[in-house]
C-alpha atoms as a PDB file:
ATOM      1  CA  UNK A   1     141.453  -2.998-121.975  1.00  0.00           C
ATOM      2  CA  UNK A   2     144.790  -4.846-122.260  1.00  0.00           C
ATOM      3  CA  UNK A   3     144.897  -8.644-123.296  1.00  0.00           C
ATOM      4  CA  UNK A   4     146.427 -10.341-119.898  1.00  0.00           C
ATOM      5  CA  UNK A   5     146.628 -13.826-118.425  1.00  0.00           C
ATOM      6  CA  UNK A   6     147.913 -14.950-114.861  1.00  0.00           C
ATOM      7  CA  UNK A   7     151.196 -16.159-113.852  1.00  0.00           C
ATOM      8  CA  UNK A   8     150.364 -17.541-110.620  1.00  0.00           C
ATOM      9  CA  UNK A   9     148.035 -19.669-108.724  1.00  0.00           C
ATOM     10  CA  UNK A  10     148.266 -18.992-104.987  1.00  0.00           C
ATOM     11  CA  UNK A  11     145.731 -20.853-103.286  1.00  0.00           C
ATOM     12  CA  UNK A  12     145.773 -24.872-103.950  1.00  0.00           C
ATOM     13  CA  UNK A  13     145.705 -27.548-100.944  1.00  0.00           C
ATOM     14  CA  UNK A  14     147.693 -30.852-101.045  1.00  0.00           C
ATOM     15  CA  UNK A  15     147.528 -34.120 -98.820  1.00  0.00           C
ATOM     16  CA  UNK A  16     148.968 -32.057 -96.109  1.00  0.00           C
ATOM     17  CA  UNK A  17     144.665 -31.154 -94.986  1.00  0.00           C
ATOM     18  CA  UNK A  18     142.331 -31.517 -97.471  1.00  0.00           C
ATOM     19  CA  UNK A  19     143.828 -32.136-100.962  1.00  0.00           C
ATOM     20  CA  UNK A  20     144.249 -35.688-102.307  1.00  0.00           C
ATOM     21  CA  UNK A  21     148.013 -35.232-103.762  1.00  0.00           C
ATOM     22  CA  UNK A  22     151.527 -34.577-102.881  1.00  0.00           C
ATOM     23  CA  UNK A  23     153.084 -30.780-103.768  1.00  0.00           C
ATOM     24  CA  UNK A  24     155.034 -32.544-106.586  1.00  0.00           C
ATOM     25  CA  UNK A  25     152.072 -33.631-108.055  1.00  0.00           C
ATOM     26  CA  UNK A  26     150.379 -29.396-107.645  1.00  0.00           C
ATOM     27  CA  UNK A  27     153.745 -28.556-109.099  1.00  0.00           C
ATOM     28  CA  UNK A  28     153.889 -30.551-111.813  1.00  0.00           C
ATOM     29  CA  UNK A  29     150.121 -29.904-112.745  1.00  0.00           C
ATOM     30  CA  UNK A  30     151.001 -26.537-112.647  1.00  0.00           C
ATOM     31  CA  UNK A  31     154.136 -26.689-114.610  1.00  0.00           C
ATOM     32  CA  UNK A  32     152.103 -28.563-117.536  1.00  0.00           C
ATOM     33  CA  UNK A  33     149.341 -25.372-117.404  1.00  0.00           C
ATOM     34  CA  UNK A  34     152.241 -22.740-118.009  1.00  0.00           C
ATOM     35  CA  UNK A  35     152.043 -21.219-114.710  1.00  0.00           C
ATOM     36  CA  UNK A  36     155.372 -19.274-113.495  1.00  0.00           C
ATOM     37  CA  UNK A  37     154.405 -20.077-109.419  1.00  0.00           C
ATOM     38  CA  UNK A  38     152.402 -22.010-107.255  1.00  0.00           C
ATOM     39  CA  UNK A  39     151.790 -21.684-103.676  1.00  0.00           C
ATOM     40  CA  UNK A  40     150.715 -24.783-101.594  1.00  0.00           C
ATOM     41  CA  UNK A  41     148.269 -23.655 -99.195  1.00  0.00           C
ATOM     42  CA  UNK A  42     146.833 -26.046 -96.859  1.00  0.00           C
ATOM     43  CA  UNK A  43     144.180 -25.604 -94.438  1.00  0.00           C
ATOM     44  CA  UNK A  44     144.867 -23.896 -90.803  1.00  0.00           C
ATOM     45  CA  UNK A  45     145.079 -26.230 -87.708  1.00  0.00           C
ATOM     46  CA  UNK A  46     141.556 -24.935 -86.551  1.00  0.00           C
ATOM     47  CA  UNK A  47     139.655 -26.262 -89.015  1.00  0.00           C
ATOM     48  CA  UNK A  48     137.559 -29.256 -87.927  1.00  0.00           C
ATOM     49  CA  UNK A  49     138.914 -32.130 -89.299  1.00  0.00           C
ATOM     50  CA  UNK A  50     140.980 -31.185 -92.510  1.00  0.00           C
ATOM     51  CA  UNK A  51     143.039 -28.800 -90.387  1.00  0.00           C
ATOM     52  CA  UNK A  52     147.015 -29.617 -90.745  1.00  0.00           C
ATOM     53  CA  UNK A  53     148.415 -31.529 -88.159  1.00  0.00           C
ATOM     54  CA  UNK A  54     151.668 -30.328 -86.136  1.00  0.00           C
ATOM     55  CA  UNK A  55     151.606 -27.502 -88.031  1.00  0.00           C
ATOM     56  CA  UNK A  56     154.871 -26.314 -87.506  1.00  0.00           C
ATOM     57  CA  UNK A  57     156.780 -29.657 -87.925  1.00  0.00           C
ATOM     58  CA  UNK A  58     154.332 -30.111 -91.068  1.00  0.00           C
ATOM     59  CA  UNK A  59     155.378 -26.774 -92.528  1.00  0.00           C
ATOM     60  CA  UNK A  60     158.767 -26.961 -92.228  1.00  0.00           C
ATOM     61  CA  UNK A  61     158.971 -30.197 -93.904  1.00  0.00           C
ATOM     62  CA  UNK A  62     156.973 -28.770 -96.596  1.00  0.00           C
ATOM     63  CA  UNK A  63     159.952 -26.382 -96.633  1.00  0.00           C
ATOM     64  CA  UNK A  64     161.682 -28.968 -97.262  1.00  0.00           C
ATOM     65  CA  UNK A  65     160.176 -30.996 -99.938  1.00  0.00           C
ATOM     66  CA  UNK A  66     159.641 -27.351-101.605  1.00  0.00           C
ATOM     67  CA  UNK A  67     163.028 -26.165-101.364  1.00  0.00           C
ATOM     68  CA  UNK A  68     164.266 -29.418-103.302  1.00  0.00           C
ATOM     69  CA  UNK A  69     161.445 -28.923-106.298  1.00  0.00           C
ATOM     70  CA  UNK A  70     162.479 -25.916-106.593  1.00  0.00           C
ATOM     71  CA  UNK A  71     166.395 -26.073-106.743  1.00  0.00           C
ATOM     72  CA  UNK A  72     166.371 -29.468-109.293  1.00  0.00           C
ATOM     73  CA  UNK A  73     163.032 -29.167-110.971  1.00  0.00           C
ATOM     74  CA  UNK A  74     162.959 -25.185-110.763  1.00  0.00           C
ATOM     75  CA  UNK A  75     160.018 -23.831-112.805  1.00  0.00           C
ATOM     76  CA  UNK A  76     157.041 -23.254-111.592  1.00  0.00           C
ATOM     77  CA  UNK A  77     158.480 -22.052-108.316  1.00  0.00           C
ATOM     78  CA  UNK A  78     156.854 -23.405-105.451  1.00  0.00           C
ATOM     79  CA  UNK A  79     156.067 -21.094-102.749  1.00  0.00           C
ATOM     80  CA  UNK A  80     155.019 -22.039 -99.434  1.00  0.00           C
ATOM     81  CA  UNK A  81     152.014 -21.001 -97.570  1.00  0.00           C
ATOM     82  CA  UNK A  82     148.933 -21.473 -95.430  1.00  0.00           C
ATOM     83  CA  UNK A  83     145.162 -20.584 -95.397  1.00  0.00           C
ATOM     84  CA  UNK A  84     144.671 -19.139 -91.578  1.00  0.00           C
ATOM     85  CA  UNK A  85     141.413 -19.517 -90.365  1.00  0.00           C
ATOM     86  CA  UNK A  86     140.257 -16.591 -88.180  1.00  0.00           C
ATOM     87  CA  UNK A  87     139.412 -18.115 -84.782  1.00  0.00           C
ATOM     88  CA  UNK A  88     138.139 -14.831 -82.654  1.00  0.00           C
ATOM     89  CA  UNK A  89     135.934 -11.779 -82.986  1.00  0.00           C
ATOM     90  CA  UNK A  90     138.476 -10.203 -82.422  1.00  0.00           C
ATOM     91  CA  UNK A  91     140.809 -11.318 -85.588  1.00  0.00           C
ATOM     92  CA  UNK A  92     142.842 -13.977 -83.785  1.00  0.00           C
ATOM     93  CA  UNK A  93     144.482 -16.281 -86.411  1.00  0.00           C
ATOM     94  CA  UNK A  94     144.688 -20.152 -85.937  1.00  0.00           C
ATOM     95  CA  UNK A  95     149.039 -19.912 -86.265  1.00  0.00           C
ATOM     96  CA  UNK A  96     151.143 -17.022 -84.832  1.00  0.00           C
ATOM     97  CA  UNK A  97     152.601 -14.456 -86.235  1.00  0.00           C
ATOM     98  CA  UNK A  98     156.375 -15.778 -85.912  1.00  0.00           C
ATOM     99  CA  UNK A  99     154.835 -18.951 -87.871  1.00  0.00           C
ATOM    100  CA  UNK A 100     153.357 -17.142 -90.366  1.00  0.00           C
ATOM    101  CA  UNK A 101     156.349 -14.646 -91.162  1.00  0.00           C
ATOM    102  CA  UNK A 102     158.277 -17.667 -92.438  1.00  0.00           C
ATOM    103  CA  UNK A 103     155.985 -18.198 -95.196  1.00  0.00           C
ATOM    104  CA  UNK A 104     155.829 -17.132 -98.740  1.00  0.00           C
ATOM    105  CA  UNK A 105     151.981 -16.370 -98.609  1.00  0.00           C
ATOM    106  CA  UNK A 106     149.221 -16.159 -95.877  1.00  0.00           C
ATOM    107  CA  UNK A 107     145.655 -16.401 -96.764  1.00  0.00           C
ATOM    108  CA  UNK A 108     143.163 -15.495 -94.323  1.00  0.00           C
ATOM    109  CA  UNK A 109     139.860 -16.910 -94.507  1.00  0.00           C
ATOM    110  CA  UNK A 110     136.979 -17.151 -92.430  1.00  0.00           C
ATOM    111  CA  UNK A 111     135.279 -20.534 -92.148  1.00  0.00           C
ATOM    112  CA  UNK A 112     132.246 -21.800 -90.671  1.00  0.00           C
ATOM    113  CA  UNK A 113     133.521 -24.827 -88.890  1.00  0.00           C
ATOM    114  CA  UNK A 114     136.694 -23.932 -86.841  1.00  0.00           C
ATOM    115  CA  UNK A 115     138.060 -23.949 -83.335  1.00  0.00           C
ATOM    116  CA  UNK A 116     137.164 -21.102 -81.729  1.00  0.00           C
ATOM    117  CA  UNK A 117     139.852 -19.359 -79.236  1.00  0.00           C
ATOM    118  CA  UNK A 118     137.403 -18.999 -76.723  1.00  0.00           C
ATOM    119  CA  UNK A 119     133.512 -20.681 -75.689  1.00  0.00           C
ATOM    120  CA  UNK A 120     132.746 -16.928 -75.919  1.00  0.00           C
ATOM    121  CA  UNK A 121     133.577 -16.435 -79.484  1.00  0.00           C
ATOM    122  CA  UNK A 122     131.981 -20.076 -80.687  1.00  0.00           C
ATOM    123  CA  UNK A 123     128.747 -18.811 -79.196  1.00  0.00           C
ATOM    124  CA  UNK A 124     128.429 -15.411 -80.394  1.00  0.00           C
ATOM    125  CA  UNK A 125     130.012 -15.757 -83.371  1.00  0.00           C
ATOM    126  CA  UNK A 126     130.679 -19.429 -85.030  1.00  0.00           C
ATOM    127  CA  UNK A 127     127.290 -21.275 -83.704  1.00  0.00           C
ATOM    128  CA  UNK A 128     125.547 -18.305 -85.011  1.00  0.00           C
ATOM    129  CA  UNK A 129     127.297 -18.104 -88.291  1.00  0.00           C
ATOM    130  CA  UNK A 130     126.921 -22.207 -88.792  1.00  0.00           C
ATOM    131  CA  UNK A 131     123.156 -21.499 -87.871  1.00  0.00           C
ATOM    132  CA  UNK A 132     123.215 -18.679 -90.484  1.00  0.00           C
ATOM    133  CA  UNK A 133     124.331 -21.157 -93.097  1.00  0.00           C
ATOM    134  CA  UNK A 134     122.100 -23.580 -92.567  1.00  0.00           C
ATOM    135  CA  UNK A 135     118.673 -21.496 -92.194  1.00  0.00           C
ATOM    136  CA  UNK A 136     119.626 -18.537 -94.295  1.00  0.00           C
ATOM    137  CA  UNK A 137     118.873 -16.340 -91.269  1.00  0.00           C
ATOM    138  CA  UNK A 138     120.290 -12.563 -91.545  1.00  0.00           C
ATOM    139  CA  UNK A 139     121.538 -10.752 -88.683  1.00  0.00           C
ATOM    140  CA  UNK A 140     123.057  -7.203 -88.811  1.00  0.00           C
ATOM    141  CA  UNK A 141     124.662  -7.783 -85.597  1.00  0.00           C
ATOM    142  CA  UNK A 142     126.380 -10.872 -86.942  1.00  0.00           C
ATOM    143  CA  UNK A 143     127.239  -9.482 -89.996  1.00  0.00           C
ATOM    144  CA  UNK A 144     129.358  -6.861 -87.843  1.00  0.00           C
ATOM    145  CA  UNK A 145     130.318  -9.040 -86.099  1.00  0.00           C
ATOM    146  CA  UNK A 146     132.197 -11.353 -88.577  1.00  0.00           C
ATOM    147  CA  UNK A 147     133.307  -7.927 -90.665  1.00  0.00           C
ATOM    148  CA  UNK A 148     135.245  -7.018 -87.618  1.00  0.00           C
ATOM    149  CA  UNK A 149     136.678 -10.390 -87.052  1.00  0.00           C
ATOM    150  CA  UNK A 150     138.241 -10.061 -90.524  1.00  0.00           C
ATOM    151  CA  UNK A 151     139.495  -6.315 -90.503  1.00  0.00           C
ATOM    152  CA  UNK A 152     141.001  -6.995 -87.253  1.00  0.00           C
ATOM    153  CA  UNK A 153     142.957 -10.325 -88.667  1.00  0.00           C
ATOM    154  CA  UNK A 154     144.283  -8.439 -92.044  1.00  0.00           C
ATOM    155  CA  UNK A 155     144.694  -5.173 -89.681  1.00  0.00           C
ATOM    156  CA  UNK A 156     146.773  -7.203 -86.809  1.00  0.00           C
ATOM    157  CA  UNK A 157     148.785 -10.229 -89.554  1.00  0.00           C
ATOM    158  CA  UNK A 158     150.800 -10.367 -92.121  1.00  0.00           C
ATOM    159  CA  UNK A 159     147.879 -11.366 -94.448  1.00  0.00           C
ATOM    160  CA  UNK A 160     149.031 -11.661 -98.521  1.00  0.00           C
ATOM    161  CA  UNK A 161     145.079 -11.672 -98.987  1.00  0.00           C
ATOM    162  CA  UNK A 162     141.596 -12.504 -97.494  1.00  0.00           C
ATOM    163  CA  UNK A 163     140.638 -15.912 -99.098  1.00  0.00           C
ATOM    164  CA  UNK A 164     136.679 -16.393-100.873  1.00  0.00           C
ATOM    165  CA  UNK A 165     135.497 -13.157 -99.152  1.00  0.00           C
ATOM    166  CA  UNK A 166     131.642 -13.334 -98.417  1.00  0.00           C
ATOM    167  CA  UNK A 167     131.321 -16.834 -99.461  1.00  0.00           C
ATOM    168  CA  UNK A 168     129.406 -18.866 -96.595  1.00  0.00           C
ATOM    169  CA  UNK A 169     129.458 -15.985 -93.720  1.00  0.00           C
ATOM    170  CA  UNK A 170     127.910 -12.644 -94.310  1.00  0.00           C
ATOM    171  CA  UNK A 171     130.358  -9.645 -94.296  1.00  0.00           C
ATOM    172  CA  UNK A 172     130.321  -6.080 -95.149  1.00  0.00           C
ATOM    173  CA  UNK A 173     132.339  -6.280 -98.143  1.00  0.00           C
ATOM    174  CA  UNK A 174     132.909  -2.568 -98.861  1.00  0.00           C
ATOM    175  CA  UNK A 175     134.375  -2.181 -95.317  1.00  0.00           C
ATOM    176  CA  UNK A 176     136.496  -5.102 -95.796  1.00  0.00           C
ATOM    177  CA  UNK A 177     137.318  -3.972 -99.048  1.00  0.00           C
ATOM    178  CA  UNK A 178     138.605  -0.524 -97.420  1.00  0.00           C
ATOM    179  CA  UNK A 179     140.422  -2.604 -94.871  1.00  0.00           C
ATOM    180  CA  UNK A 180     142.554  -4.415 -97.361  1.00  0.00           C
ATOM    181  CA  UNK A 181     143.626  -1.630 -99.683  1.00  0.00           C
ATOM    182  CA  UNK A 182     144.927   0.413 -96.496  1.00  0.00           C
ATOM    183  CA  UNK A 183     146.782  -2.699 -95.245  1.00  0.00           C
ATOM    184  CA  UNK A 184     148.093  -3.799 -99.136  1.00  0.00           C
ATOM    185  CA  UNK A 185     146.413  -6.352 -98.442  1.00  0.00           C
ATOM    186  CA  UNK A 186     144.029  -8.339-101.647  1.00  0.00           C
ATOM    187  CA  UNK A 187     140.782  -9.893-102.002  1.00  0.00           C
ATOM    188  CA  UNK A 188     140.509 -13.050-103.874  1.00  0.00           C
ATOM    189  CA  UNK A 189     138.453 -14.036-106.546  1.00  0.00           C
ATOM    190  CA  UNK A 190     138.074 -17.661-105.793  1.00  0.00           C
ATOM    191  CA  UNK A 191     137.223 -19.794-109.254  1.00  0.00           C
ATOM    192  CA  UNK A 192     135.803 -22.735-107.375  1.00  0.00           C
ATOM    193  CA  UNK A 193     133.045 -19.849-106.529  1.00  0.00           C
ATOM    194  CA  UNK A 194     133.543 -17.386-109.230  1.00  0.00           C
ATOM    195  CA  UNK A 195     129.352 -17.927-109.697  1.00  0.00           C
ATOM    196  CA  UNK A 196     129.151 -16.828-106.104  1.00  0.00           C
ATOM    197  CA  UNK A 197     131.063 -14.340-105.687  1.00  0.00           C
ATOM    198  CA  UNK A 198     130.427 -11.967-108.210  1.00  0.00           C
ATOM    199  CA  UNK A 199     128.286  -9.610-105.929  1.00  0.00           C
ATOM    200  CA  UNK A 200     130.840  -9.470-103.627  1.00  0.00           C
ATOM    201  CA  UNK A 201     133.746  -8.539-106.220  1.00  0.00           C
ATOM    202  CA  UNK A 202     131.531  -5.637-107.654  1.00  0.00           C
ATOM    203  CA  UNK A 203     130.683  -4.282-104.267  1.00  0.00           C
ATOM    204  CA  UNK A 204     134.838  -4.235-103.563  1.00  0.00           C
ATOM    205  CA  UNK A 205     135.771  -2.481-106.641  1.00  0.00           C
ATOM    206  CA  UNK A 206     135.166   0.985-105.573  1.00  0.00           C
ATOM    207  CA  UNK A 207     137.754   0.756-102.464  1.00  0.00           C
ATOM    208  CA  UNK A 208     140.565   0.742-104.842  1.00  0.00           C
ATOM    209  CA  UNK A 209     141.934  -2.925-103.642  1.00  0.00           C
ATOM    210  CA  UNK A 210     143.592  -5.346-105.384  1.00  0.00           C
ATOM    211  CA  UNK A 211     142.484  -8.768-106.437  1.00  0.00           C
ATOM    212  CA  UNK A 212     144.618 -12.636-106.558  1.00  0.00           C
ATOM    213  CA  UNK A 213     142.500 -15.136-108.990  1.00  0.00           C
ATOM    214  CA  UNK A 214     143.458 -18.432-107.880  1.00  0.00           C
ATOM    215  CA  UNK A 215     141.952 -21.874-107.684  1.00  0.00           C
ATOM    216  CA  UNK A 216     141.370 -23.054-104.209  1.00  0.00           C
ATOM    217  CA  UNK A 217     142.392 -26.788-106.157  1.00  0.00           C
ATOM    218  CA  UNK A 218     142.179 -29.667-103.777  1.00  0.00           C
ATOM    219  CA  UNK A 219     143.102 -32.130-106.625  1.00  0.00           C
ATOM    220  CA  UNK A 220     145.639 -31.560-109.356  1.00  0.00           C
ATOM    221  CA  UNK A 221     143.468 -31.632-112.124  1.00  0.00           C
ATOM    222  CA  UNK A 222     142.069 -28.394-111.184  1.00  0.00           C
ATOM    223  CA  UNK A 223     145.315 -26.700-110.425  1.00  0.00           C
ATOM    224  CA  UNK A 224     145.931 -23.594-112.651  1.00  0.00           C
ATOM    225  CA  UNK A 225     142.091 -23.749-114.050  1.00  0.00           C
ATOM    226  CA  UNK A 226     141.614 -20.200-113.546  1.00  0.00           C
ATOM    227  CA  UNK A 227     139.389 -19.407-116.192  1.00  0.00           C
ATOM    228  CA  UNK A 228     135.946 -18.791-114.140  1.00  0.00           C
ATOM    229  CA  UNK A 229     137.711 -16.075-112.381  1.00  0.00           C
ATOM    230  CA  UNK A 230     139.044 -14.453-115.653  1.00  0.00           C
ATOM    231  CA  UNK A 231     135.806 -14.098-117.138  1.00  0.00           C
ATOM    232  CA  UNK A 232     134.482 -12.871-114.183  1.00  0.00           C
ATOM    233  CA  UNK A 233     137.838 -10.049-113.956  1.00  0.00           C
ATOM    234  CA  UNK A 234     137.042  -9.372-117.635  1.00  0.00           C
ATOM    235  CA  UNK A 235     133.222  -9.100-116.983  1.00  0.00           C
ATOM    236  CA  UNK A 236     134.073  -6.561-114.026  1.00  0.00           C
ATOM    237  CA  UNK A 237     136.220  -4.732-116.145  1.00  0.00           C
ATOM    238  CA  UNK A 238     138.956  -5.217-113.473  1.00  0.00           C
ATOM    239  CA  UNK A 239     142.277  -3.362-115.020  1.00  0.00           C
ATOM    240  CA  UNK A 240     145.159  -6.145-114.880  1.00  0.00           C
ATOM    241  CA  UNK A 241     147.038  -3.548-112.505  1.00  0.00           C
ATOM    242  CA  UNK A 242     144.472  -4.425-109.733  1.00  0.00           C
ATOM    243  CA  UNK A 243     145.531  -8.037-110.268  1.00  0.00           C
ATOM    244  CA  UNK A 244     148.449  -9.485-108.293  1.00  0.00           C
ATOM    245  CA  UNK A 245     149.011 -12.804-110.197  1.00  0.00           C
ATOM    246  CA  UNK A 246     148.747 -10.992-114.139  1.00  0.00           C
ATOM    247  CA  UNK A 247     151.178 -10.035-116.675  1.00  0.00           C
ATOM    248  CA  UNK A 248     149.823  -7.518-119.424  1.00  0.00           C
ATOM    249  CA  UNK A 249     150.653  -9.728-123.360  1.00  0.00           C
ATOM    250  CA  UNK A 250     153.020  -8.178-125.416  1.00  0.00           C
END
């Protein structure tokens, strides 16, 4: 196989929901790693509280601060983006689509602990999956249920790729999987849960889709530590083609 490394992380979270620094301070982390781009992309509105808050004032003073990192400081580029949470069986995402064609990336991710769009959709589909989590239960209807919810959002949004697929809510990967490489769309290997989501990557592979390895960094010490998810790509035998964020060595 060809010696490769990664260019890009595309999934880190700043002070903006859950992270605990500014985007100079993902930048800079990631302009001391070597990395060519990183995307800053906070939580969703529906999360339960680390959601962003007046999301579209928020982003576009992101925008902003981004725009002027980028034009004095200049490498890594800064891209700006958000991880959507999937709010409805039937693929709602937590922004709309006019907000979410303004950014550089969209992640789409399905969490446990969101805002539903409807009291119908929390009960047959969030209670059950939070009820999942915590007892381990298994329910083909469920797992339907959510694989649905997630074809429909990358089928119906401008989705750059589905975010730590199968980790927490039970999905049918392979569908998913099939999904995504229609729609362009990638899966991500996630190195805060490279351990867990091994399975998941090796049940994908056969659809043809591609992969983004990224951090999911909430602090900027972890920005651009993307080595659990390279192993696990090199373990896989996952061609650096099928990887959106590598460049093949010289």
């Amino acid at each position: 196989m060809k010696d490769w490394g990664l260019f890009a992380d595309l999934h880190t979270h700043t002070c903006h929901s859950d992270g605990h620094a500014a985007i100079t301070g993902n930048a800079a982390a990631a302009r001391d790693r070597g990395l060519k781009q990183v995307a800053i992309t906070d939580h969703g509105p529906g999360n339960f509280g680390v959601g962003m808050k007046r999301p579209e004032l928020t982003l576009a003073a992101m925008r902003e601060q981004i725009n002027a990192w980028n034009k004095f400081e200049g490498s890594p580029e800064v891209l700006l983006g958000i991880e959507a949470n999937v709010i409805s069986r039937d693929g709602d995402l937590d922004l709309p689509d006019e907000v979410l064609k303004g950014l550089d990336v969209v992640i789409a991710s399905l969490h446990p602990l969101v805002r539903p769009a409807s009291l119908l959709d929390g009960l047959t589909l969030f209670a059950p999956d939070l009820l999942q989590r915590l007892t381990k239960f298994r329910s083909r209807r469920l797992r339907n249920a959510n694989t649905k919810a997630m074809i429909e959002a990358v089928s119906r949004h401008p989705v750059s790729f589905v975010g730590h697929p199968g980790l927490w809510i039970d999905i049918d990967t392979r569908e998913l999987a099939k999904a995504c490489a229609k729609r362009d769309t990638a899966l991500e290997i996630n190195c805060s849960h490279a351990s867990e989501l091994e399975g998941y990557v090796k049940a994908a592979l056969p659809a043809g889709v591609d992969f983004v390895i990224n951090s999911d960094a909430h602090t900027p010490e972890v920005v651009g530590r993307l080595e659990p998810g390279i192993a696990l790509a090199q373990r896989l035998r996952i061609p650096a083609e099928r990887i959106r964020n590598a460049y093949v060595r010289e």
